[in-house]
C-alpha atoms as a PDB file:
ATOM      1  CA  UNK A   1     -14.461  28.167 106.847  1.00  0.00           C
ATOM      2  CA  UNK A   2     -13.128  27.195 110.364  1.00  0.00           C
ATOM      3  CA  UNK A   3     -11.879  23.595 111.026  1.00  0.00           C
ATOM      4  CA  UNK A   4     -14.110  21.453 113.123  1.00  0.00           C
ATOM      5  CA  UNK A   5     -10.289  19.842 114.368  1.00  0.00           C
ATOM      6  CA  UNK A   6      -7.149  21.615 114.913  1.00  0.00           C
ATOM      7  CA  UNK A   7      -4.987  21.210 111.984  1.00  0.00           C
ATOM      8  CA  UNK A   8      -2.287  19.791 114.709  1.00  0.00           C
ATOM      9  CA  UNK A   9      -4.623  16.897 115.328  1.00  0.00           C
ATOM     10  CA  UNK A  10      -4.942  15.887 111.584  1.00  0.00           C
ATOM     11  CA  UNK A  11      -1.561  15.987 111.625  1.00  0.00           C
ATOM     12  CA  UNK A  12      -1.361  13.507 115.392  1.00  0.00           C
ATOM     13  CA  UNK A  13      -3.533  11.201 113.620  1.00  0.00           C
ATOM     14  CA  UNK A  14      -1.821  10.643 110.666  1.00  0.00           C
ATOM     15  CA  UNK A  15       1.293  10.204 112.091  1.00  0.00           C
ATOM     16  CA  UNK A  16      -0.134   8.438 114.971  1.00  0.00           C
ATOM     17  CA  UNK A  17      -2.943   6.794 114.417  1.00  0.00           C
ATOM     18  CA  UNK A  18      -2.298   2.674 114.362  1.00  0.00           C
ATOM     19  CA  UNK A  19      -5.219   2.017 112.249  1.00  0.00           C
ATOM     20  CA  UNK A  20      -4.642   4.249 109.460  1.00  0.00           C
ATOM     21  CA  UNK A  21      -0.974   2.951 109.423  1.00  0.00           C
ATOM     22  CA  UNK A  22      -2.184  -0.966 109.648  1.00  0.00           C
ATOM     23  CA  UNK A  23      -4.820   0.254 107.015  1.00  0.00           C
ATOM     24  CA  UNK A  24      -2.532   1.805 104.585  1.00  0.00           C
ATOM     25  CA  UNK A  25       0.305  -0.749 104.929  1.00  0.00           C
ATOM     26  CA  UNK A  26      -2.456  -3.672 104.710  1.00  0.00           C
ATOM     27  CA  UNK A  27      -2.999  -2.068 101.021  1.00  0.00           C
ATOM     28  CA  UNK A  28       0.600  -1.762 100.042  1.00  0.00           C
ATOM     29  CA  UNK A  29       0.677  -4.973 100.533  1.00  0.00           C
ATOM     30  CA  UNK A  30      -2.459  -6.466  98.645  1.00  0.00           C
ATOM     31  CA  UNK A  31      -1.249  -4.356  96.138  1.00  0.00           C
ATOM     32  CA  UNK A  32       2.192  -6.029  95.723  1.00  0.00           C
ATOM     33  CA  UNK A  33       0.417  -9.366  96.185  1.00  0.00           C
ATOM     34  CA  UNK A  34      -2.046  -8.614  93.559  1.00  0.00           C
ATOM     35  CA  UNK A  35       0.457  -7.636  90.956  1.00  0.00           C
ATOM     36  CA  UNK A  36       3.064 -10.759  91.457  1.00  0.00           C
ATOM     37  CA  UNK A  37      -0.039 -13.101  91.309  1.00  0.00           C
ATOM     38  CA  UNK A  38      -1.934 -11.406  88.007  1.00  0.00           C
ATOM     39  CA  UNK A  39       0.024 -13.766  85.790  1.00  0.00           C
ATOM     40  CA  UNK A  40      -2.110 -16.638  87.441  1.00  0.00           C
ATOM     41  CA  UNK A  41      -5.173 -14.638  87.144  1.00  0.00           C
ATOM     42  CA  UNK A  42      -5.478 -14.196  91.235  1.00  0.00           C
ATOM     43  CA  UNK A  43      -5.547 -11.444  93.729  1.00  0.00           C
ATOM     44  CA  UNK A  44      -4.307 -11.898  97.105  1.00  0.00           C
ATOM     45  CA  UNK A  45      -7.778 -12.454  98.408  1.00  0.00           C
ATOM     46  CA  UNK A  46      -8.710 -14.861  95.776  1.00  0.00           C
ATOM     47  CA  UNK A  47      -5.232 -16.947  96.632  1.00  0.00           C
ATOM     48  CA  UNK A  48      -5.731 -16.308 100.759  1.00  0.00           C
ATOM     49  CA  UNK A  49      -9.545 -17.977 100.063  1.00  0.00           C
ATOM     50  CA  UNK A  50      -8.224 -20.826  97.649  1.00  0.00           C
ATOM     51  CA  UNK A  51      -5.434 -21.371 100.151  1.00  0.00           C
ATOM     52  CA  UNK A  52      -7.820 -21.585 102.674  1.00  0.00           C
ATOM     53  CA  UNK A  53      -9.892 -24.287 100.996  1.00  0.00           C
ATOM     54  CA  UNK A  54      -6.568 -26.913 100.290  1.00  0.00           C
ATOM     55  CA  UNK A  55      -8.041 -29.216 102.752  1.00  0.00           C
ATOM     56  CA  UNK A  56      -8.914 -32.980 102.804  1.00  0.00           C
ATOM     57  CA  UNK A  57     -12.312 -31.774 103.625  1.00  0.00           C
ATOM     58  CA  UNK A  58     -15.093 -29.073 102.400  1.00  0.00           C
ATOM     59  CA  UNK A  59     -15.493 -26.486 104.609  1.00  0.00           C
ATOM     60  CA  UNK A  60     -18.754 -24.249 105.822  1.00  0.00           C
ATOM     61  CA  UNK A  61     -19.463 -20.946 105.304  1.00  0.00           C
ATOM     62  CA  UNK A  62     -19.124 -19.776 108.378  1.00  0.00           C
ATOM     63  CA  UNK A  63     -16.484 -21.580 109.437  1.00  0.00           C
ATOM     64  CA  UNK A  64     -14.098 -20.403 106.556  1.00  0.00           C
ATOM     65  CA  UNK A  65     -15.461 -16.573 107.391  1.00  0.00           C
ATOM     66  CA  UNK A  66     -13.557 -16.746 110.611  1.00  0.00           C
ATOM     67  CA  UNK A  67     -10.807 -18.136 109.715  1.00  0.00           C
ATOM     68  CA  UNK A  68     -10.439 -16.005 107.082  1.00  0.00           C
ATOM     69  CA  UNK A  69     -11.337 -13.040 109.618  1.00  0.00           C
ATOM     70  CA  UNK A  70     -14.889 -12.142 106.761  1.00  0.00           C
ATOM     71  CA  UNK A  71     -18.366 -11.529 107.538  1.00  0.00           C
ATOM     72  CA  UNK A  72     -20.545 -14.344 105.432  1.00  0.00           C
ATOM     73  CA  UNK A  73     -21.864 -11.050 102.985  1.00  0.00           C
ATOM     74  CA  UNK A  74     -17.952 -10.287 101.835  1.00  0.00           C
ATOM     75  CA  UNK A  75     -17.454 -14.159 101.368  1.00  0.00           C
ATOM     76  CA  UNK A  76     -19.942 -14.841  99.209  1.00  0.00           C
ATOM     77  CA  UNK A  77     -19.190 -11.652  97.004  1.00  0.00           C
ATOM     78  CA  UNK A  78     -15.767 -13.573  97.212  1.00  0.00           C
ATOM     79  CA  UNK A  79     -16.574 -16.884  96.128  1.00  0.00           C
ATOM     80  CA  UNK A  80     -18.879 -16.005  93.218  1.00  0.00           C
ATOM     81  CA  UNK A  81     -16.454 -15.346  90.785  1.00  0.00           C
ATOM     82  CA  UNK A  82     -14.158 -17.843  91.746  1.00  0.00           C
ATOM     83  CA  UNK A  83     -16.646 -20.532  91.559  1.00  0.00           C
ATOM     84  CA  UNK A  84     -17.800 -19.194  88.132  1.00  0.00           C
ATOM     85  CA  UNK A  85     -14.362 -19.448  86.721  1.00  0.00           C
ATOM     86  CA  UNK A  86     -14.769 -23.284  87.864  1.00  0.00           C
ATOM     87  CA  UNK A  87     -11.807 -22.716  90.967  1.00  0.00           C
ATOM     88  CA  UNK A  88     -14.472 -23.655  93.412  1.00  0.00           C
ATOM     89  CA  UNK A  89     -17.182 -25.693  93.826  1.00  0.00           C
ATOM     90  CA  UNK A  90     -20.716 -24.305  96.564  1.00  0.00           C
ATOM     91  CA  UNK A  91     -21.761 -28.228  97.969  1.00  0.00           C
ATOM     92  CA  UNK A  92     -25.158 -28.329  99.709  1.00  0.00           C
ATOM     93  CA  UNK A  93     -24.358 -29.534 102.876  1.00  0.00           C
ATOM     94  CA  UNK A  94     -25.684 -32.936 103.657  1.00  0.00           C
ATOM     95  CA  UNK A  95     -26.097 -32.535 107.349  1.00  0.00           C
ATOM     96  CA  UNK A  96     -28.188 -29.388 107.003  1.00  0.00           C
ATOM     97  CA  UNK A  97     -30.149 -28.770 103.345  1.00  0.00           C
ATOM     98  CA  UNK A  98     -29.491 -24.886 104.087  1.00  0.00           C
ATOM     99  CA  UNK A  99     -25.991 -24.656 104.826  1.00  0.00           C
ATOM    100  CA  UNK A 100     -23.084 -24.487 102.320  1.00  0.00           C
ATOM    101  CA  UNK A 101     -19.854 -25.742 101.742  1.00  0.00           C
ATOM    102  CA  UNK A 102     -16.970 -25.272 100.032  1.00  0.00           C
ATOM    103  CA  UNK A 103     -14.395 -27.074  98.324  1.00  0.00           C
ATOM    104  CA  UNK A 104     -11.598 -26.486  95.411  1.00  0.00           C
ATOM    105  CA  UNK A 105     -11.899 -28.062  92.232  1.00  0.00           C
ATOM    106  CA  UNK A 106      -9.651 -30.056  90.336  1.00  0.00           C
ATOM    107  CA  UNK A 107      -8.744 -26.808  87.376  1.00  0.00           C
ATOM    108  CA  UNK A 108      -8.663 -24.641  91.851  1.00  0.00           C
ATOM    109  CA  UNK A 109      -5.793 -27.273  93.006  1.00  0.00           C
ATOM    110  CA  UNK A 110      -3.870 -26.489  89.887  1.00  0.00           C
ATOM    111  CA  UNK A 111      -4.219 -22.985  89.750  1.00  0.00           C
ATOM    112  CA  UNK A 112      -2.915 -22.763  93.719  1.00  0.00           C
ATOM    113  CA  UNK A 113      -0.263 -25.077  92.351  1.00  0.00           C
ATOM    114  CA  UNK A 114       0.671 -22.351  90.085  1.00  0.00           C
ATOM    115  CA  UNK A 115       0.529 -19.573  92.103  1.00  0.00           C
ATOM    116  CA  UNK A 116       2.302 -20.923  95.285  1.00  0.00           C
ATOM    117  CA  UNK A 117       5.442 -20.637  94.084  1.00  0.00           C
ATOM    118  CA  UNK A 118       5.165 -17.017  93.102  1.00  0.00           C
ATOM    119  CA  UNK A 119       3.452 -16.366  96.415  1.00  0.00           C
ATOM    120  CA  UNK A 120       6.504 -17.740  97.896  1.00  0.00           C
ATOM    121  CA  UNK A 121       8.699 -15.761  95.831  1.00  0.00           C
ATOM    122  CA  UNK A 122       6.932 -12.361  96.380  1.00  0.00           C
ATOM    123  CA  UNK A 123       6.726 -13.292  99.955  1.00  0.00           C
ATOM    124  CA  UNK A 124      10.107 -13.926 100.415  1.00  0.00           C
ATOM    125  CA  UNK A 125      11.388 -10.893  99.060  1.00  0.00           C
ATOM    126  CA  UNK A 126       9.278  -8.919 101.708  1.00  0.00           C
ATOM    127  CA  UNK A 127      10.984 -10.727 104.588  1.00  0.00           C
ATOM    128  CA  UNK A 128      13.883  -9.887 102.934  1.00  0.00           C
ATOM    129  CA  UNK A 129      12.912  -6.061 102.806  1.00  0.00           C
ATOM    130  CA  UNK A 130      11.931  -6.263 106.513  1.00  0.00           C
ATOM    131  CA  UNK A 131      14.360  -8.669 107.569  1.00  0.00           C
ATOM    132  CA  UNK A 132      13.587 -11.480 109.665  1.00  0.00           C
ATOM    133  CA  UNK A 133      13.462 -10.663 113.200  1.00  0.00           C
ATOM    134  CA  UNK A 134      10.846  -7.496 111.919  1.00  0.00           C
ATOM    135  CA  UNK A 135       9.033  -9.828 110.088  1.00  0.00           C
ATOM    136  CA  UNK A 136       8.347 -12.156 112.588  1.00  0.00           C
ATOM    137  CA  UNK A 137       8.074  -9.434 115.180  1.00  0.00           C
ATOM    138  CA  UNK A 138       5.381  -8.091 113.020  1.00  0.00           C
ATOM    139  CA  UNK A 139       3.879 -11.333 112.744  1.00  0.00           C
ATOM    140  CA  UNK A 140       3.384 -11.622 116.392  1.00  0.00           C
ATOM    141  CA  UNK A 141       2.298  -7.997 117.187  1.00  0.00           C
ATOM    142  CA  UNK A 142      -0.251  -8.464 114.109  1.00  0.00           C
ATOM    143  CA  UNK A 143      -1.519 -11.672 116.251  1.00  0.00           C
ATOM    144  CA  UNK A 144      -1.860  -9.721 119.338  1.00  0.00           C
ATOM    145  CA  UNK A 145      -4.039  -7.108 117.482  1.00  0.00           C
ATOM    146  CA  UNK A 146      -6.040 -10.026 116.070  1.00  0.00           C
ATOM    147  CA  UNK A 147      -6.563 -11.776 119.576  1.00  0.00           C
ATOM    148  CA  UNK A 148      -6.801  -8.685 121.849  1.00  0.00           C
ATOM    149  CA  UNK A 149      -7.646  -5.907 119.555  1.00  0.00           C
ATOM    150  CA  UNK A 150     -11.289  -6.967 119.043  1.00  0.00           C
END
């Protein structure tokens, strides 16, 4: 069969290509996450979301699916099971009967509580494996691909 694509191209692009490397490093990552926060019963997603919802206030759907860079679809597949195991809580939201908001529950608080300091563990040792001026460089070009990328 002949190639559609010079094999020399495959080869550009995976050494190349800046998505595939953001892509694959994105799930090293979640993967190292994931593993250092099974003992609390979280994935990196789950503890990102339940970060995201330590606040004074509830927050809206929508609101929380930017910040947390989601469409509204992937954060409601999110929040199901964490509001089933009681983490969260889905308020109606009094200003508008068809919006939602969200909210962590007492049994959420104290399972962030757990898990923050082996997030901060875990994350420490990966600025210690990239050292600190990479990680923050990385930091910052990550924000420019965030703000300019799109």
């Amino acid at each position: 069969m002949k190639r559609a694509i010079p094999l020399e191209t495959v080869h550009r692009v995976r050494d190349a290509c800046l998505c595939l490397h953001v892509q694959r490093a994105a799930r090293a990552l979640a993967r190292r996450f994931d593993e250092s926060l099974r003992p609390v019963g979280l994935t990196n997603g789950q503890f990102s979301l339940m970060t995201a919802l330590s606040r004074p206030e509830p927050i809206g759907m929508g609101a929380l699916a930017s910040l947390l860079a989601m469409d509204r679809t992937t954060l409601t597949a999110a929040v199901k099971p964490l509001e089933a195991r009681g983490l969260i809580r889905v308020l109606v939201d009094p200003a508008d009967k068809r919006a939602r908001l969200l909210t962590l529950t007492d049994a959420g608080h104290a399972r962030l509580a757990e898990a923050m300091p082996i997030w901060e563990r875990a994350h420490a040792a990966l600025e210690a494996l990239l050292g600190q001026d990479d990680a923050d460089r990385l930091r910052r070009d990550l924000r420019t691909l965030e703000t300019r990328g799109t």
